[in-house]
Protein backbone atom coordinates (compact mmCIF):
# COMPACT_ATOMS: atom_id res chain seq x y z
CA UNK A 1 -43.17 107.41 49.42
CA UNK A 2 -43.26 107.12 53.30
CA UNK A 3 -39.19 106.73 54.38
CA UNK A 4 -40.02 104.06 56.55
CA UNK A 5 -41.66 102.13 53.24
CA UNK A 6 -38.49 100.93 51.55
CA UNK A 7 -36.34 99.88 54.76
CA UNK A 8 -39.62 97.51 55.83
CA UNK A 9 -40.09 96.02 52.49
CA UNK A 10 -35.91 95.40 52.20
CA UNK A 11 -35.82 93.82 55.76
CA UNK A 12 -39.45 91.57 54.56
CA UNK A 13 -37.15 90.53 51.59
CA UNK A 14 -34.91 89.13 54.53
CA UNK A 15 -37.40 86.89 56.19
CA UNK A 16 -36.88 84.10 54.02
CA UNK A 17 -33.52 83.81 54.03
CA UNK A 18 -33.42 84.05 57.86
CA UNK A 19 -35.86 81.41 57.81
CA UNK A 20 -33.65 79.00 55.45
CA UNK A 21 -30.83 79.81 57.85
CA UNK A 22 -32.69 79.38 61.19
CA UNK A 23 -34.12 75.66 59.77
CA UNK A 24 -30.49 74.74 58.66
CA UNK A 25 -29.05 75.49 61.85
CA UNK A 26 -32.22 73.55 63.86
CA UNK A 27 -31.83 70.67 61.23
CA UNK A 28 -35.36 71.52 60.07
CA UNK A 29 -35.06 70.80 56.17
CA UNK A 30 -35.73 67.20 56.27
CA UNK A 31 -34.20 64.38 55.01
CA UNK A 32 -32.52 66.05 52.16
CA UNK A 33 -31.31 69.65 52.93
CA UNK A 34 -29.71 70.73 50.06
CA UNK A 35 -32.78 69.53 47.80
CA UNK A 36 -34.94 71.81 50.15
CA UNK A 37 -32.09 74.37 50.28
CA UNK A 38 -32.71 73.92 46.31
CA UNK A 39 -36.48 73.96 46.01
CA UNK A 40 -36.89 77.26 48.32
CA UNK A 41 -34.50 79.55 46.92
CA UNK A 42 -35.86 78.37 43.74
CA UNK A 43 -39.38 79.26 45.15
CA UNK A 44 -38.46 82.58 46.40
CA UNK A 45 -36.65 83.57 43.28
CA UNK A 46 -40.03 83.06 41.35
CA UNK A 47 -41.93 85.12 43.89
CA UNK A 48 -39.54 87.83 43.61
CA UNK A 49 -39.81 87.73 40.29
CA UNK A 50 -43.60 87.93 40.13
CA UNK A 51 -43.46 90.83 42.98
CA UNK A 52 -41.79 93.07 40.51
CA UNK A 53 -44.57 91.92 37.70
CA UNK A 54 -46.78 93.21 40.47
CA UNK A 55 -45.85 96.68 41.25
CA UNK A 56 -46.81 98.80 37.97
CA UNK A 57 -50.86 97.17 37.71
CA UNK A 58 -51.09 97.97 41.37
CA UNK A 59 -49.43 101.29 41.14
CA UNK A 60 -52.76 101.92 38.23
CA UNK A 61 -55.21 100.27 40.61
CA UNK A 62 -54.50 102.02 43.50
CA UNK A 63 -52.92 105.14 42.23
CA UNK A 64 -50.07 104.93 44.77
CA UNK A 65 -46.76 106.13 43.41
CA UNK A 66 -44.34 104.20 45.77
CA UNK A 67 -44.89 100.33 44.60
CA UNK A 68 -42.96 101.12 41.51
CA UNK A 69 -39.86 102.57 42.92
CA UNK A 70 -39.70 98.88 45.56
CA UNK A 71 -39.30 97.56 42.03
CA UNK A 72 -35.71 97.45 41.51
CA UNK A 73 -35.07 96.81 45.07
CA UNK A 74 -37.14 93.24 44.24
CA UNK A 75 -35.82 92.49 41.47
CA UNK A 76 -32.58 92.65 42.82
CA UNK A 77 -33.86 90.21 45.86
CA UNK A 78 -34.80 87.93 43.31
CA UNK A 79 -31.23 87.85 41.68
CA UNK A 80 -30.12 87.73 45.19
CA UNK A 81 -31.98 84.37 45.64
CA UNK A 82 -31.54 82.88 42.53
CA UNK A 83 -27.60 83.51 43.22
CA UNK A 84 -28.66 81.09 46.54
CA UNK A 85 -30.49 78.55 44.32
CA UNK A 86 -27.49 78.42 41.49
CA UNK A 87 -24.77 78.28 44.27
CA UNK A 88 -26.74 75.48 46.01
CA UNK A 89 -26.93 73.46 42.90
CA UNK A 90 -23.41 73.96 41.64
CA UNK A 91 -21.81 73.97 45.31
CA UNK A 92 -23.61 71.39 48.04
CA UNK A 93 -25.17 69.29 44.87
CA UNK A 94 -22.61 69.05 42.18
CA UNK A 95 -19.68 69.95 44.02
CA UNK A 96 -18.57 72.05 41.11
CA UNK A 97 -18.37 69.00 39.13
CA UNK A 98 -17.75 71.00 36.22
CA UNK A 99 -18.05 68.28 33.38
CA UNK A 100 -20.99 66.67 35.21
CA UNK A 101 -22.56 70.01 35.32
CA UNK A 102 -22.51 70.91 31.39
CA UNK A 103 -23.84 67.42 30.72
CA UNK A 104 -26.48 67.73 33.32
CA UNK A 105 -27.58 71.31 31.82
CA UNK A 106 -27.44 69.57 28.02
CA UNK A 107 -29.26 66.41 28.98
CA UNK A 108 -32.38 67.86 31.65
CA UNK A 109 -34.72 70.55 30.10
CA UNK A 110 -36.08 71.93 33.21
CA UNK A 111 -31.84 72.89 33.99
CA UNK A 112 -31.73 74.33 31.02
CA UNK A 113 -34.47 76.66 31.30
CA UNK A 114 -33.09 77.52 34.51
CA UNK A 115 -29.64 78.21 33.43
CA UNK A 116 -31.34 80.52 30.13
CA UNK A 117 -32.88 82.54 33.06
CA UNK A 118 -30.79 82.95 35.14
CA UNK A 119 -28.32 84.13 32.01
CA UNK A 120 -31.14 86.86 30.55
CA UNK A 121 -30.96 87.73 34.53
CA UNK A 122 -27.71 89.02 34.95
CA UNK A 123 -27.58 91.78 32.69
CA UNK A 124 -30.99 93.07 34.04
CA UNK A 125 -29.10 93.27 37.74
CA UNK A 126 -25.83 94.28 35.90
CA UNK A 127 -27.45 97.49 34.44
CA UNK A 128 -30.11 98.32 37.07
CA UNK A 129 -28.27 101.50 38.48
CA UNK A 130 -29.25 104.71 37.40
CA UNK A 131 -25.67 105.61 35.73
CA UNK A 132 -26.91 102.09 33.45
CA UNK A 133 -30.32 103.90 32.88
CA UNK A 134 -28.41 107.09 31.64
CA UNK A 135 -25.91 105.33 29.95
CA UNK A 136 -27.90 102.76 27.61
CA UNK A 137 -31.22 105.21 27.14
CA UNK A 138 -33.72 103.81 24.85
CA UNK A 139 -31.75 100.22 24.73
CA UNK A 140 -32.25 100.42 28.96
CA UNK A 141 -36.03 99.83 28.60
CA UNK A 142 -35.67 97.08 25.47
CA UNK A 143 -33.62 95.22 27.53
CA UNK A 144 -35.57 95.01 30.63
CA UNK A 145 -38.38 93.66 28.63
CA UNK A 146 -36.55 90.91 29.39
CA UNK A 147 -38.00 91.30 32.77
CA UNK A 148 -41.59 89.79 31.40
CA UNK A 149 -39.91 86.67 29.84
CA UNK A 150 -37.55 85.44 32.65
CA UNK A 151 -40.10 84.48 35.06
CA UNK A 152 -42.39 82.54 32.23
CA UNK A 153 -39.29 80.35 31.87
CA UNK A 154 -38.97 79.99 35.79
CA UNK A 155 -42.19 78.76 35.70
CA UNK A 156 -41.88 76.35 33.11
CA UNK A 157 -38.50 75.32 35.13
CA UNK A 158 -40.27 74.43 38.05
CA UNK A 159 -43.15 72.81 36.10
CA UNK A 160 -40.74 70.50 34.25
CA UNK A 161 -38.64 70.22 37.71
CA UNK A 162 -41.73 68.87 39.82
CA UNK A 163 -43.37 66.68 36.83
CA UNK A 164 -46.32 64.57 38.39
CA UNK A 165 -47.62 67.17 41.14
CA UNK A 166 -47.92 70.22 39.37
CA UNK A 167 -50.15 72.47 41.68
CA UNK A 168 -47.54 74.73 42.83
CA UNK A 169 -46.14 75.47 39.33
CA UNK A 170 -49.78 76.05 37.97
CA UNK A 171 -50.02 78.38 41.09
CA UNK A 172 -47.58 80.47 39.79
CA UNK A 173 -48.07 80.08 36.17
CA UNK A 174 -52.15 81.40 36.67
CA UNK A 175 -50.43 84.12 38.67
CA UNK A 176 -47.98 85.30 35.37
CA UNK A 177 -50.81 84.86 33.03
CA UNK A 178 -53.38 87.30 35.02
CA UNK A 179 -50.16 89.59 35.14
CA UNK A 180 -49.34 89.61 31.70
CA UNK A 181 -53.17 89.98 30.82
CA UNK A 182 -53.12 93.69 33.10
CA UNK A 183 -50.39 94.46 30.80
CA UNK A 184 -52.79 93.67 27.75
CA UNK A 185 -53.94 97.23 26.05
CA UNK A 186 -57.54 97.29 26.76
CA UNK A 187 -57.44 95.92 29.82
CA UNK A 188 -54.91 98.48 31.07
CA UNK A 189 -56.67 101.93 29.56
CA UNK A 190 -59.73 100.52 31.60
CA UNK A 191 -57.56 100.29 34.92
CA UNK A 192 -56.07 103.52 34.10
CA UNK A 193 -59.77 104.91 33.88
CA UNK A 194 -60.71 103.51 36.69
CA UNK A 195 -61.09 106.33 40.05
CA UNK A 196 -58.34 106.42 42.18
């Protein structure tokens, strides 16, 4: 991999957030801020997410080498922004409301789906070092199977979230379902076959 590869991709990952930041300070997120604040580090999250779902069919398609090892680093981005979206929520929305939070996570579907994820997310950050790799062996890859069922229940967050319009959420959910179908056997030995 090119050196230059990683820091580009790492200071991409940035962009959003700048632009969150630079729309906050112009008073550029509309009538309700912290529902936008919400709604795009919600959004990014889910494209992070889908990035790393991303890197090993085009690593086969292409036969580059380098997409898988930006895999981590985006994964990582997308706990970074779904840190943003769970702080937002509990912070500038609930006002760590504690009581009012539990029943709110109990009562609403799509927060419980995003609560589940963002759970089955923190150990996949926790142990994505290399001394984790070493130290949990076979169990490392088991558990970042994981990796495949988080953002199915980000989309179905957002899905049940938005409720009328759902456009953006069947966006993303067509985009997991052609992922998960490169991952499918046959259809993987024939992009494996396929010339470089």
């Amino acid at each position: 991999m090119k050196p230059w590869i990683k820091p580009a991709v790492f200071t991409l990952c940035l962009l959003p957030l700048a632009g969150l930041v630079f729309a906050l300070l112009a008073d550029r997120l509309g009538a309700n801020p912290i529902e936008a604040l919400t709604r795009e580090t919600g959004e990014w999250t889910l494209r992070f997410l889908l990035l790393t779902l991303c890197m090993t069919p085009l690593r086969k398609i292409t036969a580059w080498r380098w997409p898988v090892r930006l895999r981590r680093m985006l994964g990582l981005f997308a706990f970074f922004y779904v840190c943003m979206h769970l702080t937002t929520y509990l912070w500038l929305d609930q006002f760590f409301d504690w009581p009012e939070i539990v029943r709110d996570i109990v009562k609403r579907p799509f927060i419980t789906l995003g609560m589940l994820a963002f759970v089955l997310l923190v150990p996949l950050a926790v142990t994505s070092t290399n001394a984790m790799m070493r130290r949990l062996g076979r169990n490392w890859a088991r558990l970042h199977q994981l990796a495949y069922v988080i953002p199915a229940l980000g989309v179905l967050h957002y899905w049940w979230l938005v409720k009328a319009d759902v456009r953006e959420p069947l966006v993303y959910a067509l985009l997991y379902l052609a992922l998960m179908l490169l991952r499918w056997k046959p259809i993987a030995l024939r992009i494996s076959r396929m010339p470089a």
